[in-house]
C-alpha atoms as a PDB file:
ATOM      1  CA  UNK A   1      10.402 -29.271 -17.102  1.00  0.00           C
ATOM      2  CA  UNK A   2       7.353 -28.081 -14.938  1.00  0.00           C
ATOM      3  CA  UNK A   3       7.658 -26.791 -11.620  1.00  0.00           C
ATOM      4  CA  UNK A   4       5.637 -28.669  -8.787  1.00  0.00           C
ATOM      5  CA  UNK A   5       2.555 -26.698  -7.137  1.00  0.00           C
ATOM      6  CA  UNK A   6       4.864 -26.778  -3.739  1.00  0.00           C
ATOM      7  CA  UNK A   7       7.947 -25.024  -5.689  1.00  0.00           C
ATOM      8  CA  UNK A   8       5.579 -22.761  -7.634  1.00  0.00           C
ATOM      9  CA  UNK A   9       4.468 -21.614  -4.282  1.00  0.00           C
ATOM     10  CA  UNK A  10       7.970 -21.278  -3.028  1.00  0.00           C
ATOM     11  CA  UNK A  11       8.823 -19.099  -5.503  1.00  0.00           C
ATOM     12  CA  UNK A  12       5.556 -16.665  -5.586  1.00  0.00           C
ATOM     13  CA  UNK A  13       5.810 -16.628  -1.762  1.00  0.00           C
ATOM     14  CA  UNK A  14       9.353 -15.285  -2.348  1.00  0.00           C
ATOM     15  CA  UNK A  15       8.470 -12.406  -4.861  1.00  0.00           C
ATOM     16  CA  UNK A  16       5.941 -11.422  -3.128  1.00  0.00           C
ATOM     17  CA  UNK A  17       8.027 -11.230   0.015  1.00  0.00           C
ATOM     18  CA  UNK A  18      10.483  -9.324  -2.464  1.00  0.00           C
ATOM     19  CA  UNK A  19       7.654  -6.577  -3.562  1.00  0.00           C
ATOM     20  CA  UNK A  20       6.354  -6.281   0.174  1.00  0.00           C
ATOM     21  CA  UNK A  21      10.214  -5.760   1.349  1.00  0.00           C
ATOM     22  CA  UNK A  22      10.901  -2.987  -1.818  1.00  0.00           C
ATOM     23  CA  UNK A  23       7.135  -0.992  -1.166  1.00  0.00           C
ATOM     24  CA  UNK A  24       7.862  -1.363   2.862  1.00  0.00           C
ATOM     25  CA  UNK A  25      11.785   0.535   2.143  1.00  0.00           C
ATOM     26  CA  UNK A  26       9.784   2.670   0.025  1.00  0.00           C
ATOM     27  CA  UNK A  27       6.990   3.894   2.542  1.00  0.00           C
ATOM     28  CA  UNK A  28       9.588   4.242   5.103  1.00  0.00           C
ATOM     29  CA  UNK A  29      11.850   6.476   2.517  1.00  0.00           C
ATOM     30  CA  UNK A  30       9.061   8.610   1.183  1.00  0.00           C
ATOM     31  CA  UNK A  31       7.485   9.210   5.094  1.00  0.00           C
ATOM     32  CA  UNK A  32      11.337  10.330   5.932  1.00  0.00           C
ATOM     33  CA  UNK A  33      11.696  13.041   3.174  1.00  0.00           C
ATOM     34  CA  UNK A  34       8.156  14.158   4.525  1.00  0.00           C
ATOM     35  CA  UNK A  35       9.543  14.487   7.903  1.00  0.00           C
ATOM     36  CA  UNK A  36      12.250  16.368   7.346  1.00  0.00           C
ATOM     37  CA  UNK A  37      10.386  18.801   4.765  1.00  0.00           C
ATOM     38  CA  UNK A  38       8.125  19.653   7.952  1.00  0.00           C
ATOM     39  CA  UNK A  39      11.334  20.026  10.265  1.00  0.00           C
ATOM     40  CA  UNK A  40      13.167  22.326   7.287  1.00  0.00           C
ATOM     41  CA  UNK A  41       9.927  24.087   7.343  1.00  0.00           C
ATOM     42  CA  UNK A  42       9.340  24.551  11.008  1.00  0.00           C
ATOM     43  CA  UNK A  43       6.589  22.581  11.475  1.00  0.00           C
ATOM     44  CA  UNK A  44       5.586  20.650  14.596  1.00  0.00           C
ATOM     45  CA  UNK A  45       4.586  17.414  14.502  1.00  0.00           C
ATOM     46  CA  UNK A  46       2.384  18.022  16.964  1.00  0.00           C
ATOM     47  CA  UNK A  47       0.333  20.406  15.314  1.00  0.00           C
ATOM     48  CA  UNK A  48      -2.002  18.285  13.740  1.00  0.00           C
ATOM     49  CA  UNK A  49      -2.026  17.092  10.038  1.00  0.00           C
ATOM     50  CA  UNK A  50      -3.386  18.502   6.760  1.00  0.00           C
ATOM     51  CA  UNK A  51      -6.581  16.806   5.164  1.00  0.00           C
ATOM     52  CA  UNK A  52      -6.237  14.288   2.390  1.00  0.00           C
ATOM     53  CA  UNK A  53      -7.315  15.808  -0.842  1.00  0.00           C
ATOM     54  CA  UNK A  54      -6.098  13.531  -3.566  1.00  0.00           C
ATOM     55  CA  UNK A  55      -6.633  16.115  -6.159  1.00  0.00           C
ATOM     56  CA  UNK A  56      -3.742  18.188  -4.394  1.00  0.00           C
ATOM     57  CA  UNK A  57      -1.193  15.081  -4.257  1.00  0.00           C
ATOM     58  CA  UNK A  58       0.758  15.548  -7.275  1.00  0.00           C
ATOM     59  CA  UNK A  59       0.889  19.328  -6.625  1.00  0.00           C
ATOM     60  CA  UNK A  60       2.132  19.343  -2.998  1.00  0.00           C
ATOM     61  CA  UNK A  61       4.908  17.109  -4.291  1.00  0.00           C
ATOM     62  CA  UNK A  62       6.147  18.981  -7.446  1.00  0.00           C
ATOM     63  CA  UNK A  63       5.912  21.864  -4.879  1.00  0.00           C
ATOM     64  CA  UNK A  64       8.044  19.902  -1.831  1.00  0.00           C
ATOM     65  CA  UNK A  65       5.147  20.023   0.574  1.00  0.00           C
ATOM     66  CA  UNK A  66       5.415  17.994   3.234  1.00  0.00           C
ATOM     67  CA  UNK A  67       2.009  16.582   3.379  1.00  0.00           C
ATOM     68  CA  UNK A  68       2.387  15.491   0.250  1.00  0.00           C
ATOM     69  CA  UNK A  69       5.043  12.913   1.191  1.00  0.00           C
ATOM     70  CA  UNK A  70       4.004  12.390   4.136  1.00  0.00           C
ATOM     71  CA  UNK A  71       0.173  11.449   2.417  1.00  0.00           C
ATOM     72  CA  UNK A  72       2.026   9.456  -0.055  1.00  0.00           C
ATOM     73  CA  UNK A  73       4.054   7.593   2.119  1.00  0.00           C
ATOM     74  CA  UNK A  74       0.473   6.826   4.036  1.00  0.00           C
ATOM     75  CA  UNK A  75      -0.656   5.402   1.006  1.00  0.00           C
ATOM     76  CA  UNK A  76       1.958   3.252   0.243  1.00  0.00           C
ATOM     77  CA  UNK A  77       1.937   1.548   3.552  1.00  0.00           C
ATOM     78  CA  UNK A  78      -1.841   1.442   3.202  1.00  0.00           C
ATOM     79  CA  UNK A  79      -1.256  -0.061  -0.095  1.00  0.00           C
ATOM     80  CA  UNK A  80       1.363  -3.044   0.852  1.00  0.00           C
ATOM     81  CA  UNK A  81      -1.036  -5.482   2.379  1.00  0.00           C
ATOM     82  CA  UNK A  82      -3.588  -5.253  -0.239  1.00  0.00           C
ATOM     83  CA  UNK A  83      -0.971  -5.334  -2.538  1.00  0.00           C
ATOM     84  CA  UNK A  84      -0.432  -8.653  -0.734  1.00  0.00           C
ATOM     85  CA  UNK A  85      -3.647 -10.168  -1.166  1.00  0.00           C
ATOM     86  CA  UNK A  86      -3.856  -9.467  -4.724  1.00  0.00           C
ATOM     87  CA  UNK A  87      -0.206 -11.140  -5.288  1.00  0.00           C
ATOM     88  CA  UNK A  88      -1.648 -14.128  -3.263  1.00  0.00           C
ATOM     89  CA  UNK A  89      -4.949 -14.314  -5.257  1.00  0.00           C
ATOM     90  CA  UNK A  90      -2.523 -14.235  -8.461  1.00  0.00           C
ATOM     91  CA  UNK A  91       0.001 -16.969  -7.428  1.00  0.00           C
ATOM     92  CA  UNK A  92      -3.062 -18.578  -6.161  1.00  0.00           C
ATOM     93  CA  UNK A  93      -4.845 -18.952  -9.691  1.00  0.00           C
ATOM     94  CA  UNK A  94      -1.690 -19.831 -11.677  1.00  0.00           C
ATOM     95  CA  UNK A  95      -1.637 -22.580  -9.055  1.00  0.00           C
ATOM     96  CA  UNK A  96      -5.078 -23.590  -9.606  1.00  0.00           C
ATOM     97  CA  UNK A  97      -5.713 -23.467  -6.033  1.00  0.00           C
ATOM     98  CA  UNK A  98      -9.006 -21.801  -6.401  1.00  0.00           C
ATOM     99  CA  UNK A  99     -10.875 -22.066  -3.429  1.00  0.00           C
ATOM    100  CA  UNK A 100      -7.861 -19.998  -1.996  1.00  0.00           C
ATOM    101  CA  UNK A 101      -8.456 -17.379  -4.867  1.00  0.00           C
ATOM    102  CA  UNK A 102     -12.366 -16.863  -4.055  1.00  0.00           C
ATOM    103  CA  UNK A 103     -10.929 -16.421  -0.242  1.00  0.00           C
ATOM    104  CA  UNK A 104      -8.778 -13.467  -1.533  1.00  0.00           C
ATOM    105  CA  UNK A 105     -11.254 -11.965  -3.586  1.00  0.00           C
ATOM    106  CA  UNK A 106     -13.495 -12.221  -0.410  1.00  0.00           C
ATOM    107  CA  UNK A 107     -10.733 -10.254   1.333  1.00  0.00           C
ATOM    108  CA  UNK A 108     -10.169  -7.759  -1.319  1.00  0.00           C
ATOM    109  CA  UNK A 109     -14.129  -6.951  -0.945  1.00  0.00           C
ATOM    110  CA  UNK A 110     -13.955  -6.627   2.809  1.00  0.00           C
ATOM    111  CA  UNK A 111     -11.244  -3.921   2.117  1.00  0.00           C
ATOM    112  CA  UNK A 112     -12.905  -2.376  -0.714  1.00  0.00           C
ATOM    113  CA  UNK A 113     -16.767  -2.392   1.839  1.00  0.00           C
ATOM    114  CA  UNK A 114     -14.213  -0.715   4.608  1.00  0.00           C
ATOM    115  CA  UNK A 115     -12.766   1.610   2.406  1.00  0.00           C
ATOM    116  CA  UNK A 116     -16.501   3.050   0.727  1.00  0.00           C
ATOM    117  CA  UNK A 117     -17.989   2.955   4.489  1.00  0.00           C
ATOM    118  CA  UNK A 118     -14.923   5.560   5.705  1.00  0.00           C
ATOM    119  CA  UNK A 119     -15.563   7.669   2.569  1.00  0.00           C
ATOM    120  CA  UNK A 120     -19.672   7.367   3.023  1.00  0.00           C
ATOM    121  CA  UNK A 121     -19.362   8.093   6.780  1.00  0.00           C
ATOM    122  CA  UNK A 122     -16.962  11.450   6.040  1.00  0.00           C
ATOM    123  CA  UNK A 123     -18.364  12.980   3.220  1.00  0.00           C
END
């Protein structure tokens, strides 16, 4: 028996809400074990943060650093709303709603235009 396009809708509204929920308890968990790295380490808050080098990522957190987790829990908050958009263009298209699909590709290109600008500008 197929679903209608209202209960299709439903239901990709409520995994996405799901996903958003899990990567939101996951931000928050990751920025946590950063914080207390820096207060086990003695550093102040206040004291300004380390640059983002992505090449260093994986090695600050094999190494317990906290601006590692504290980068990566960055990212993943940076991440959730675009992961949004891209869930929404999906459900979108299986719906065959796609006028609603070009909008979210449209949004995913005004991210991906912000994003290149900040890199252009600080390089």
């Amino acid at each position: 028996m197929s679903r209608s396009p209202s209960e299709h809708s439903a239901r990709a509204e409520w995994r996405i809400g799901r996903l958003l929920i899990a990567m939101t308890y996951t931000s928050v968990a990751i920025l946590v074990v950063g914080v207390l790295l820096m207060v086990a380490a003695g550093i102040s808050p206040l004291s300004g943060g380390p640059p983002f080098d992505p090449s260093e990522l994986i090695a600050e957190l094999t190494t317990a650093t906290p601006a590692g987790f504290l980068w990566l829990g960055l990212l993943f908050v940076i991440a959730t709303p675009i992961v949004r958009v891209i869930g929404a263009a999906i459900s979108f298209g299986l719906g065959g709603q796609w006028i609603m699909v070009w909008i979210a590709v449209a949004i995913l290109l005004v991210i991906v235009v912000g994003v290149v600008s900040a890199l252009t500008l600080t390089v």
